[in-house]
Every structure is written in structure tokens, then in C-alpha cells.
C-alpha atoms as a PDB file:
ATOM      1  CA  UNK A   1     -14.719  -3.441 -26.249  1.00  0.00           C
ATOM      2  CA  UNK A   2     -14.435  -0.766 -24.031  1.00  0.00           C
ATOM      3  CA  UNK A   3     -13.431   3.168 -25.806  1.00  0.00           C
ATOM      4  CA  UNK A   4     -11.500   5.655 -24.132  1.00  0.00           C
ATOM      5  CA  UNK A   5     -12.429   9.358 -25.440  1.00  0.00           C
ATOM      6  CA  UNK A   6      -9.084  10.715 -24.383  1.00  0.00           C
ATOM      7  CA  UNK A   7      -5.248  10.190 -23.073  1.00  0.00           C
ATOM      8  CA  UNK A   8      -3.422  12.638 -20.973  1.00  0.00           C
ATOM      9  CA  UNK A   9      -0.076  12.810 -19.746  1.00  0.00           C
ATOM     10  CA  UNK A  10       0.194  15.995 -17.340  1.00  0.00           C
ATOM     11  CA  UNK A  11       3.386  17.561 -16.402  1.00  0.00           C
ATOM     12  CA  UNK A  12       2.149  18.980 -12.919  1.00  0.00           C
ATOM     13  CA  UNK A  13      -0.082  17.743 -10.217  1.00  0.00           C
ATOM     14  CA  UNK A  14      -2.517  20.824 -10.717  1.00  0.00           C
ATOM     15  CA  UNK A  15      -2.597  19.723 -13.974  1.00  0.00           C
ATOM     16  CA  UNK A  16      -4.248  16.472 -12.842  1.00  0.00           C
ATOM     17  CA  UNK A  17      -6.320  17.804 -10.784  1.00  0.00           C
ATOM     18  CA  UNK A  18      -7.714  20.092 -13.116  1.00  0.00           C
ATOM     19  CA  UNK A  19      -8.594  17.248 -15.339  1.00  0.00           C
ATOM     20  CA  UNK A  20      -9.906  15.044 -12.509  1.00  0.00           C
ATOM     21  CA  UNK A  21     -11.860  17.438 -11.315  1.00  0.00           C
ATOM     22  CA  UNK A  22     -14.395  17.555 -14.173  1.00  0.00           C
ATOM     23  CA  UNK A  23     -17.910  16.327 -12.589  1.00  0.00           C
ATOM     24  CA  UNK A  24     -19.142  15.297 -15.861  1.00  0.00           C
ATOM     25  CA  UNK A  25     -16.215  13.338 -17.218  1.00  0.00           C
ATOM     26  CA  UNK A  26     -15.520   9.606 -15.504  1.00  0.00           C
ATOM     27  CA  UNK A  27     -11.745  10.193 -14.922  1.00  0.00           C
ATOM     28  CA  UNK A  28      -9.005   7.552 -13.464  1.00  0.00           C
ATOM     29  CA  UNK A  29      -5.452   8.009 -12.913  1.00  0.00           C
ATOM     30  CA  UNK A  30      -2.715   5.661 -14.083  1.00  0.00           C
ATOM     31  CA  UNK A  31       0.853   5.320 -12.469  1.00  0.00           C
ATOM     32  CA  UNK A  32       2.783   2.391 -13.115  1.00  0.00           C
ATOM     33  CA  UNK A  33      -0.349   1.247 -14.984  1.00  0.00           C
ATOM     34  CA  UNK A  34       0.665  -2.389 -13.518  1.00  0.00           C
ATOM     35  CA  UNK A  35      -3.104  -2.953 -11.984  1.00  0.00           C
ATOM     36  CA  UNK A  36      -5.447  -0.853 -13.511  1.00  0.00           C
ATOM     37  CA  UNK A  37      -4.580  -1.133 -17.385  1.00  0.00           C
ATOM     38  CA  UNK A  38      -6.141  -4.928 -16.807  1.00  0.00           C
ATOM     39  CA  UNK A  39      -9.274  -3.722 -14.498  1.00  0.00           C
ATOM     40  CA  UNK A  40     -10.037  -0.605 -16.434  1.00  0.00           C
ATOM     41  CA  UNK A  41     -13.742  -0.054 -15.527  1.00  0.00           C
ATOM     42  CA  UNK A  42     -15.778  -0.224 -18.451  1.00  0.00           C
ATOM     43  CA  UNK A  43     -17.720   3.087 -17.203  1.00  0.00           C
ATOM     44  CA  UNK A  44     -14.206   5.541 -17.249  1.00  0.00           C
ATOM     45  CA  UNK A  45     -14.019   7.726 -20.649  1.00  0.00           C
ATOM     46  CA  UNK A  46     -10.559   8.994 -19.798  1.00  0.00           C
ATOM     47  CA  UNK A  47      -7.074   8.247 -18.299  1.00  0.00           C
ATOM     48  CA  UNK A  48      -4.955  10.616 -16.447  1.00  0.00           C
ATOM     49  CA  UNK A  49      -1.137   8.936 -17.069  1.00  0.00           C
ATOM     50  CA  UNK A  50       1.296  10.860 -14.236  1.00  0.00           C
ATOM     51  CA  UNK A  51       4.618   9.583 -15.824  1.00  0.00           C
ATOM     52  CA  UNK A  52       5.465  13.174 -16.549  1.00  0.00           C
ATOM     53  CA  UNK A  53       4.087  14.542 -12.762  1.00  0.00           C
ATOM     54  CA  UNK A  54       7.487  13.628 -11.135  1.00  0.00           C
ATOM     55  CA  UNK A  55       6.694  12.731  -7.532  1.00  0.00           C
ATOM     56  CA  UNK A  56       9.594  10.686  -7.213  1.00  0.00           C
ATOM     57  CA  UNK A  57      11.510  12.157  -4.678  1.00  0.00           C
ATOM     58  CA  UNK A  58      13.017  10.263  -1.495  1.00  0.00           C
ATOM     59  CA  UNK A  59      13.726  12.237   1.491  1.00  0.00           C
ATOM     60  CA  UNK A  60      15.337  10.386   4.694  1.00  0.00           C
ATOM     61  CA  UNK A  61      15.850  12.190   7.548  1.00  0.00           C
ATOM     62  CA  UNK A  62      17.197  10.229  11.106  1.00  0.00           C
ATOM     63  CA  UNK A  63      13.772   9.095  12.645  1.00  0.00           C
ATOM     64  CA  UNK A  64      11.459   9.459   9.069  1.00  0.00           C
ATOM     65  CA  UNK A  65      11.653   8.968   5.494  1.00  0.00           C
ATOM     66  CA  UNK A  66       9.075  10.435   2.848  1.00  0.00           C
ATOM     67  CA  UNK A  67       8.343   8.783  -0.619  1.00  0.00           C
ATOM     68  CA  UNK A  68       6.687   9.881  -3.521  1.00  0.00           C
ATOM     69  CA  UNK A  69       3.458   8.634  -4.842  1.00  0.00           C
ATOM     70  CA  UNK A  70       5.358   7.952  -8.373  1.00  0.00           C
ATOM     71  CA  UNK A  71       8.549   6.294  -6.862  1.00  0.00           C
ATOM     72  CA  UNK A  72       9.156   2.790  -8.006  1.00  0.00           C
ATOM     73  CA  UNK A  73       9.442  -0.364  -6.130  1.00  0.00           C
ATOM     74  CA  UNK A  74      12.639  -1.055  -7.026  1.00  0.00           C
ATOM     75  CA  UNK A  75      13.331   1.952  -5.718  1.00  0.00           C
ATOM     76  CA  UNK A  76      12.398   0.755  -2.640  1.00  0.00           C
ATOM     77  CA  UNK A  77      14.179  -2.275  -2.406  1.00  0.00           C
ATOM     78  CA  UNK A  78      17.819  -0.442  -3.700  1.00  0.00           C
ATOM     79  CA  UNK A  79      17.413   2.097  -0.717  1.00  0.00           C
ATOM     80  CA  UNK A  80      19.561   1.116   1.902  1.00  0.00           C
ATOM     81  CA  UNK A  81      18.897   4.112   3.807  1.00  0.00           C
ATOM     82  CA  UNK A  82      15.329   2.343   3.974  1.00  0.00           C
ATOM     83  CA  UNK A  83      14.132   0.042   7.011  1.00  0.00           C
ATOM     84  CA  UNK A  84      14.970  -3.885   6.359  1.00  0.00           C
ATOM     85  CA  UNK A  85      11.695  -4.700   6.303  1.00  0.00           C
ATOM     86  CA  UNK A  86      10.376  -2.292   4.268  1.00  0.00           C
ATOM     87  CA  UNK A  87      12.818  -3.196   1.426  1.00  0.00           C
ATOM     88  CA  UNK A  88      12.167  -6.814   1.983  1.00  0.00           C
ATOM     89  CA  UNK A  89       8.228  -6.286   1.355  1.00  0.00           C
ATOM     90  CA  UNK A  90       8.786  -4.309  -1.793  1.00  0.00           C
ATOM     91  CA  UNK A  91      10.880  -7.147  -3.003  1.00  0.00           C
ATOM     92  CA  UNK A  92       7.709  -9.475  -2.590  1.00  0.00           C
ATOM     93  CA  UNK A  93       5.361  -7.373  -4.205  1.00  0.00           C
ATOM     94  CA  UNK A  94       6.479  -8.900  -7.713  1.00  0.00           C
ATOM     95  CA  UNK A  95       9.176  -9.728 -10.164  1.00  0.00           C
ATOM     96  CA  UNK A  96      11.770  -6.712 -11.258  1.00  0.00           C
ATOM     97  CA  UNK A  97       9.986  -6.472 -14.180  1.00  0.00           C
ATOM     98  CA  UNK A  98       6.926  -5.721 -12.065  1.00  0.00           C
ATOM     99  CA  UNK A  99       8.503  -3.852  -9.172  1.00  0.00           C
ATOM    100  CA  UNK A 100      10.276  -1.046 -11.944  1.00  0.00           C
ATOM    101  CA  UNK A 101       6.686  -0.181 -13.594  1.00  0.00           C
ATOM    102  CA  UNK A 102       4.797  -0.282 -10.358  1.00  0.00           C
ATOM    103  CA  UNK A 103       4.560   2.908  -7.803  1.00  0.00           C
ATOM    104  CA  UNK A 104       4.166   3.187  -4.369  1.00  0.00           C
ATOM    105  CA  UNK A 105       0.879   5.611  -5.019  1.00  0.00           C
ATOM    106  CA  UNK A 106      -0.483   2.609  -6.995  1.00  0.00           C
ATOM    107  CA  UNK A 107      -0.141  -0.019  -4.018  1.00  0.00           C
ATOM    108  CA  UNK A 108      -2.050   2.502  -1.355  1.00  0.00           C
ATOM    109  CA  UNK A 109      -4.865   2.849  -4.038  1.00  0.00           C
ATOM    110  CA  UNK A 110      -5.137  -1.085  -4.902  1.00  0.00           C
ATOM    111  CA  UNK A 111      -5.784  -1.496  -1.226  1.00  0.00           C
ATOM    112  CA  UNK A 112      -4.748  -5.485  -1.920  1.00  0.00           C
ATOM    113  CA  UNK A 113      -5.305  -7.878   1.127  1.00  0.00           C
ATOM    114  CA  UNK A 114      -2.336  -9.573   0.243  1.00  0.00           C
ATOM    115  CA  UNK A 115       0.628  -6.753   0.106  1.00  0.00           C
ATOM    116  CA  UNK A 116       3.014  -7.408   2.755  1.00  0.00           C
ATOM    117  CA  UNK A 117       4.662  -3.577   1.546  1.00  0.00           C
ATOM    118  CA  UNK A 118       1.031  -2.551   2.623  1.00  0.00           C
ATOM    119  CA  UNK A 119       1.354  -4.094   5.774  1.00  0.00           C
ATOM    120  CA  UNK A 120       4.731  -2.570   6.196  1.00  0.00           C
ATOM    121  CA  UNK A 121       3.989   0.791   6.011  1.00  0.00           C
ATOM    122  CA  UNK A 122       0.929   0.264   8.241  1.00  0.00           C
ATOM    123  CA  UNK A 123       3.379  -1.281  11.198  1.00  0.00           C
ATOM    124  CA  UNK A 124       5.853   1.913  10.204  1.00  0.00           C
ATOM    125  CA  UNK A 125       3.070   4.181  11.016  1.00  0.00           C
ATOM    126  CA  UNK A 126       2.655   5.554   7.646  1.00  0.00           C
ATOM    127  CA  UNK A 127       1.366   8.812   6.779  1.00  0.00           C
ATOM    128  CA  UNK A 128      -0.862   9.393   3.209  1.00  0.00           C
ATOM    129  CA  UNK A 129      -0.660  12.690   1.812  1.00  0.00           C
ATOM    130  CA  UNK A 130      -3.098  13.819  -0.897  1.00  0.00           C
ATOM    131  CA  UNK A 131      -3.634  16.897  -2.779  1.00  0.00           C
ATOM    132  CA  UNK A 132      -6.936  18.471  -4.271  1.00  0.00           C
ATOM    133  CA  UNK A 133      -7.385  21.344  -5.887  1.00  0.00           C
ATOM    134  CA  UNK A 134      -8.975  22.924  -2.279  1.00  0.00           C
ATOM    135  CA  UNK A 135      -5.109  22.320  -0.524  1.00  0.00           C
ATOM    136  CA  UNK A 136      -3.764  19.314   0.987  1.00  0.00           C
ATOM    137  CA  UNK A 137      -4.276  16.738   3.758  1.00  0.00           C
ATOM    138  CA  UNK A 138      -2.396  13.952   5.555  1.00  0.00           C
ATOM    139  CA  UNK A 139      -4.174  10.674   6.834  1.00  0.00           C
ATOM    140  CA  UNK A 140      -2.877   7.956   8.668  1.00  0.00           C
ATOM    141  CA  UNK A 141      -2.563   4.876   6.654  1.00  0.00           C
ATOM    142  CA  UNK A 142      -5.756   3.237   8.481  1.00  0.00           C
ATOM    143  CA  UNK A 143      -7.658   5.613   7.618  1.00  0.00           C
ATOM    144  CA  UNK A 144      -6.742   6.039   4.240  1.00  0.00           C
ATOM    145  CA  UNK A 145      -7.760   2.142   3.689  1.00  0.00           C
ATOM    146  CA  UNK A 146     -10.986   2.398   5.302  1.00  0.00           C
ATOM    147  CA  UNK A 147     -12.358   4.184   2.927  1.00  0.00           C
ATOM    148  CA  UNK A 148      -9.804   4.969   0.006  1.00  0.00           C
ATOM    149  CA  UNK A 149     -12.321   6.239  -2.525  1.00  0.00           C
ATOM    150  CA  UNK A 150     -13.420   8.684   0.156  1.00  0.00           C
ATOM    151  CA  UNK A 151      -9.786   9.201   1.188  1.00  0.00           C
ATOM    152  CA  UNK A 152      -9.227  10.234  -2.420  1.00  0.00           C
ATOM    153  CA  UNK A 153     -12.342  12.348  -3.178  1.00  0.00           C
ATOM    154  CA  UNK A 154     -11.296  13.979  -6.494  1.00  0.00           C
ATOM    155  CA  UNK A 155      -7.610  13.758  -5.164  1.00  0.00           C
ATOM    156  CA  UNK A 156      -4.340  12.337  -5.565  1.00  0.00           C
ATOM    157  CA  UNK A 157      -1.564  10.811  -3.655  1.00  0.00           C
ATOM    158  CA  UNK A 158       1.133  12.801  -3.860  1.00  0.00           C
ATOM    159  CA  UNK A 159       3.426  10.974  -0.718  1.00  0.00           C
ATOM    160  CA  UNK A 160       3.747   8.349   1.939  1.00  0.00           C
ATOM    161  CA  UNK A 161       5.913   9.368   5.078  1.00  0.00           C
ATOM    162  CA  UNK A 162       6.753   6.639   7.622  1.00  0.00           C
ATOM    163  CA  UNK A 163       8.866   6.160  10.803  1.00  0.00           C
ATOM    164  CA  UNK A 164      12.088   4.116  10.441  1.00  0.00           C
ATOM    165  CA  UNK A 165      13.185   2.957  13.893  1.00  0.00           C
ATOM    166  CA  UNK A 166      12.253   0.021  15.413  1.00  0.00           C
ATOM    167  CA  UNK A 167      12.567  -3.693  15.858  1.00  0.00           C
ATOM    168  CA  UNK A 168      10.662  -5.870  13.411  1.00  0.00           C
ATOM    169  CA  UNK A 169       9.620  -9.354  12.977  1.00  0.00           C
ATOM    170  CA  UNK A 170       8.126 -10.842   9.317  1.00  0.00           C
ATOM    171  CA  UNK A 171       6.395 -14.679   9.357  1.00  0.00           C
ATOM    172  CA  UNK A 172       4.113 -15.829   6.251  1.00  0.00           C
ATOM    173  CA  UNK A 173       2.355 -18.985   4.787  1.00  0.00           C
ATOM    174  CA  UNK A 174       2.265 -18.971   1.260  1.00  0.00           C
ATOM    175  CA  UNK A 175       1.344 -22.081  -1.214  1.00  0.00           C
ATOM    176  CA  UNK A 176       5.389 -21.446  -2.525  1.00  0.00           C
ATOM    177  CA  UNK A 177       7.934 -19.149  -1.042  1.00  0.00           C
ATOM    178  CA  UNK A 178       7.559 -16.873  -3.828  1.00  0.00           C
ATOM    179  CA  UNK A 179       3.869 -16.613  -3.957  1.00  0.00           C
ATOM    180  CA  UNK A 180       1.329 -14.245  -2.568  1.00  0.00           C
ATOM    181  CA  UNK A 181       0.981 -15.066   1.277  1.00  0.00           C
ATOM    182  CA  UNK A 182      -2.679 -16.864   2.365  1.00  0.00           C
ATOM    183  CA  UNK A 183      -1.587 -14.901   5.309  1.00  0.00           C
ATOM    184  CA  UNK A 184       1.157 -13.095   6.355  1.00  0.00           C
ATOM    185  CA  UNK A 185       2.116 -11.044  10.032  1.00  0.00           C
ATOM    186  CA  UNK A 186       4.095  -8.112  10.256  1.00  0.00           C
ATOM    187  CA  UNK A 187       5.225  -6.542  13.410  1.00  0.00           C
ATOM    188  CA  UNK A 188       6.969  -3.370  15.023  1.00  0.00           C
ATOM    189  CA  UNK A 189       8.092  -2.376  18.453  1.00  0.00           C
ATOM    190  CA  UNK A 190       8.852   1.036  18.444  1.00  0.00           C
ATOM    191  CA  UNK A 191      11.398   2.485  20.581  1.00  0.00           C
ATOM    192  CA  UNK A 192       8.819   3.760  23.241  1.00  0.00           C
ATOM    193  CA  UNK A 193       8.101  -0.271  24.064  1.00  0.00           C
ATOM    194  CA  UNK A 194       5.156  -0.314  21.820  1.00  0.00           C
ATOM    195  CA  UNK A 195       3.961  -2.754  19.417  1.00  0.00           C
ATOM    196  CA  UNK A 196       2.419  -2.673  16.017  1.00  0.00           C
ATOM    197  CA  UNK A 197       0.839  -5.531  14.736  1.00  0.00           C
ATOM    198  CA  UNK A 198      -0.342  -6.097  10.744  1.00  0.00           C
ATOM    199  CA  UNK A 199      -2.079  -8.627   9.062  1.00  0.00           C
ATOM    200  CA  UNK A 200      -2.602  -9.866   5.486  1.00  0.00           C
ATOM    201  CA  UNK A 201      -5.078 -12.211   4.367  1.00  0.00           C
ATOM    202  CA  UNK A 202      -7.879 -11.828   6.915  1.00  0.00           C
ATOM    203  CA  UNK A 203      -9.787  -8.891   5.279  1.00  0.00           C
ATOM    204  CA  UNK A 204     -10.258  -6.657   2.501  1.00  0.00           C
ATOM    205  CA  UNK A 205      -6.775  -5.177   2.633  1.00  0.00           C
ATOM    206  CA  UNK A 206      -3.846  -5.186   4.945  1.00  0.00           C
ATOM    207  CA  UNK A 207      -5.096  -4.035   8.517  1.00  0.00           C
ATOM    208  CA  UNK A 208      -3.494  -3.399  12.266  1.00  0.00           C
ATOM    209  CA  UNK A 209      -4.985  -5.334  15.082  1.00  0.00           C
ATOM    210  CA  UNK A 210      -4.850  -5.856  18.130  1.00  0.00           C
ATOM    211  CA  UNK A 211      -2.715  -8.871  19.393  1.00  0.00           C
ATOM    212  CA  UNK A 212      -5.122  -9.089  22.206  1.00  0.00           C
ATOM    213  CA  UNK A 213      -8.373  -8.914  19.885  1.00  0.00           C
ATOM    214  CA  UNK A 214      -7.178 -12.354  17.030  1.00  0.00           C
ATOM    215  CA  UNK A 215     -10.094 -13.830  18.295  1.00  0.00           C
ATOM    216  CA  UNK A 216     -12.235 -11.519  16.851  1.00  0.00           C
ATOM    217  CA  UNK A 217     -11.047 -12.021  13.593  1.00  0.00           C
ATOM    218  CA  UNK A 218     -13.459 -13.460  10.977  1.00  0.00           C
ATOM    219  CA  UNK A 219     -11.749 -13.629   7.333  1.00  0.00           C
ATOM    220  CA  UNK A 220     -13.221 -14.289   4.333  1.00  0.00           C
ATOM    221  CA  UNK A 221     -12.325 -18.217   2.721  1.00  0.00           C
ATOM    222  CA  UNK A 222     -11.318 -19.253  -0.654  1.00  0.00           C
ATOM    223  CA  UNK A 223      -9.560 -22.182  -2.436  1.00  0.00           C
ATOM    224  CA  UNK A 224      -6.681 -21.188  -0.690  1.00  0.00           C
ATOM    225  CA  UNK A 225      -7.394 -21.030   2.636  1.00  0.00           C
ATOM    226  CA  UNK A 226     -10.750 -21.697   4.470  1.00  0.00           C
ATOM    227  CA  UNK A 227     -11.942 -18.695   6.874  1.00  0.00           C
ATOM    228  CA  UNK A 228     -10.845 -21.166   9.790  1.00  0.00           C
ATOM    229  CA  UNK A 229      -7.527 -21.489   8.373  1.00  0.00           C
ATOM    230  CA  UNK A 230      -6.849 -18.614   8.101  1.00  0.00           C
ATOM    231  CA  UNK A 231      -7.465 -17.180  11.346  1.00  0.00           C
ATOM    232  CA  UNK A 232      -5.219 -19.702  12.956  1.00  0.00           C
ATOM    233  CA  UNK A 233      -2.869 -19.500  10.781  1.00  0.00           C
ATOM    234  CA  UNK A 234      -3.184 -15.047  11.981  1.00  0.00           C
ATOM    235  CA  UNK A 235      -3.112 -16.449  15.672  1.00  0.00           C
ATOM    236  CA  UNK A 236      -0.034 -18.856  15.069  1.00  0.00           C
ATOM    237  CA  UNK A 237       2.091 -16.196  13.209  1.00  0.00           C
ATOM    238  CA  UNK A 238       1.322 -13.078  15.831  1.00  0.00           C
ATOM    239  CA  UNK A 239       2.440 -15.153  18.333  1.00  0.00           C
ATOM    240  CA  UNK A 240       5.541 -15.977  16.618  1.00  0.00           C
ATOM    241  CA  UNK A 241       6.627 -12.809  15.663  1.00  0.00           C
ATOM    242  CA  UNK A 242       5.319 -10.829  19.239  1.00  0.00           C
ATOM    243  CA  UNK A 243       7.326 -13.587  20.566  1.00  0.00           C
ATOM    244  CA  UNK A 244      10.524 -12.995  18.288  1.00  0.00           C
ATOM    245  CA  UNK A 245      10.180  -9.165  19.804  1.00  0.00           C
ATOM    246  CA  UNK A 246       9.680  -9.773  23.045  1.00  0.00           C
END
């Protein structure tokens, strides 16, 4: 059975990164602790827990709204200064007791394939902001999944900032209403006429396409959908949502 050397609970974000950035110590950060307590890598000989960092502030201003790393999904879905859609994907992410122990931070760094809040914030143009001990950086939400673990690089997610305008559309197939989607299409048109597309289920995480390019979709299968399934189910679903939009 794995043995963790140490426990920390910081009360500042240079805190953490003074203990994450320790070479020779195999570090991981816990928020909500809703994922990772149950996939602890066996090779990590110390937790970083950031219930004491704060990060939990919510700032809405009239076109954009920024959220801490450390704010709760529940959160999320009681903000009704937050887009529809946005509080409707939080909702899915899991039960209440799920959604008040999980963090926003904690769904960016999962990366999972089937978060429809993922896909949200990717159609709402989201904005990653980490912190390192050399000064800060934004990346757009794309390229933050690409590569998270590069993204990251001795860092932390501190906040998420996303447009809120727009007209959006939501279809899914799921094996029940309340379970994880097989795959699920999100879209946005902004106010400029143009339109976001996301998808969940057809890669490694949730990822914008292009409604032009479905065809060059090739998903990984599984018991719950075949590769072929799953792509028309993508195709089906765009076109019903671009088509709610339009």
C-alpha cells in the first residue's frame, strides 16, 4: 500500500509553489480531492492540500466573468449572474455531494473526455491562468488541454476567465439522462456571428472543432459506444445544435 512521507495544507499560493517546486520530491496538488484521492500515483511522496489557499473568488463584469481555481461547483450552478449553460454543465458534472467538494481547478487538470463544464468553458472561450514561482501566464483553454502537464510545469491554476454573451445550444446521448454523455455537443455563437463548436466523447478530453472538419473525426470505441457510433452520433448532434443557432 502506497506511503505518503508528508501532508501540507498551505495558506498562500507561494506557499505551494515553494513546496512544488522541490526537483527531488514527487509532489501533487489536491483541491476538492474528488479525483485524485482514488488515482493517487503510487510514485508521489507528498500532497499539497490548497483548502486553506483561498482562490475562491467570483468576479463578473458585463461581457466576462473570472473564477477561481478553488471555487466549487455548486458554486457554479447557484450563480445566476453565470451563463445558462455554464450552470447547466456544472450541474451534470455530479451529484451535490460531488459538485460541493469538487473545484473548477480540479476539472481543467482531469482533462476528462466526458465533462460537458469542460466543453463549456471551451465554447465560452475560456482563459487558464497559472502561476509559478517565475510570474504568471494565461493560456487559452485549447492549449491548456493539449498538453496540461506541460501547461502546468511546476505550476498551478490559480483562475479560469470566460466570455458570457452569446447564444447557445446543448444536445447529448447518454445510456440514462443522468449519466455521463457517450457524446455530447456544445455550441456558441458569439455576438460577432461566430460559432464555437465543442465536443465530448470523441477524444482524450473535451475539444473545439470545426463543424466543417466532423469527418475527420476518428474517436476512440468502448462498450459504450463503438468509434463509428460515436462519430455519427458527433455529426448528428452538431447539426442539431448549429441548426438550433442558425
Amino acid at each position: 500500500m502506497q506511503q505518503l512521507k508528508s501532508y501540507h495544507r498551505p495558506d498562500s499560493v507561494e506557499a505551494v509553489l515553494s513546496l512544488l517546486d522541490r526537483p527531488d520530491v514527487k509532489t501533487t496538488v489536491i483541491g476538492g480531492g474528488t479525483s485524485l484521492v482514488a488515482t493517487l500515483p503510487e510514485e508521489v511522496e507528498e500532497v499539497v492540500d490548497l483548502q486553506a489557499v483561498g482562490l475562491t473568488a467570483v468576479v463578473h463584469t458585463p461581457d466576462r466573468m473570472t473564477i477561481g481555481a478553488m471555487v466549487r461547483l455548486q458554486s457554479l450552478v447557484a450563480d445566476k449572474e453565470a451563463p445558462e449553460l455554464l450552470r447547466r454543465m456544472a450541474h451534470r458534472e455530479g451529484p451535490n455531494t460531488f459538485r460541493n467538494a469538487a473545484s473548477l481547478g480540479g476539472v481543467l487538470v482531469d482533462a476528462n473526455s466526458e465533462s460537458e463544464l469542460l466543453a463549456a468553458l471551451l465554447v465560452f472561450e475560456a482563459v487558464v491562468s497559472v502561476q509559478t514561482s517565475a510570474g504568471g501566464r494565461q493560456k487559452t483553454l485549447p492549449d491548456f488541454l493539449a498538453d496540461v502537464a506541460g501547461s502546468l510545469d511546476g505550476g498551478l491554476v490559480t483562475a479560469v476567465s470566460l466570455k458570457k454573451s452569446g447564444q447557445t445550444a446543448h444536445a447529448r446521448v447518454a445510456r440514462t439522462p443522468q449519466d455521463k454523455p457517450i457524446v455530447a455537443a456544445l455550441a456558441r455563437k458569439a455576438e460577432n456571428g461566430d460559432v464555437l463548436l465543442a465536443l465530448c466523447g470523441v477524444g482524450e478530453t473535451a475539444v473545439l472543432v470545426d463543424p466543417t472538419a466532423l469527418d475527420t473525426l476518428n474517436p476512440t470505441g468502448d462498450f459504450r459506444g463503438s468509434s463509428v457510433y460515436r462519430k455519427q452520433m458527433a455529426a448528428v448532434l452538431s447539426e442539431r445544435i448549429l441548426n438550433e443557432l442558425s
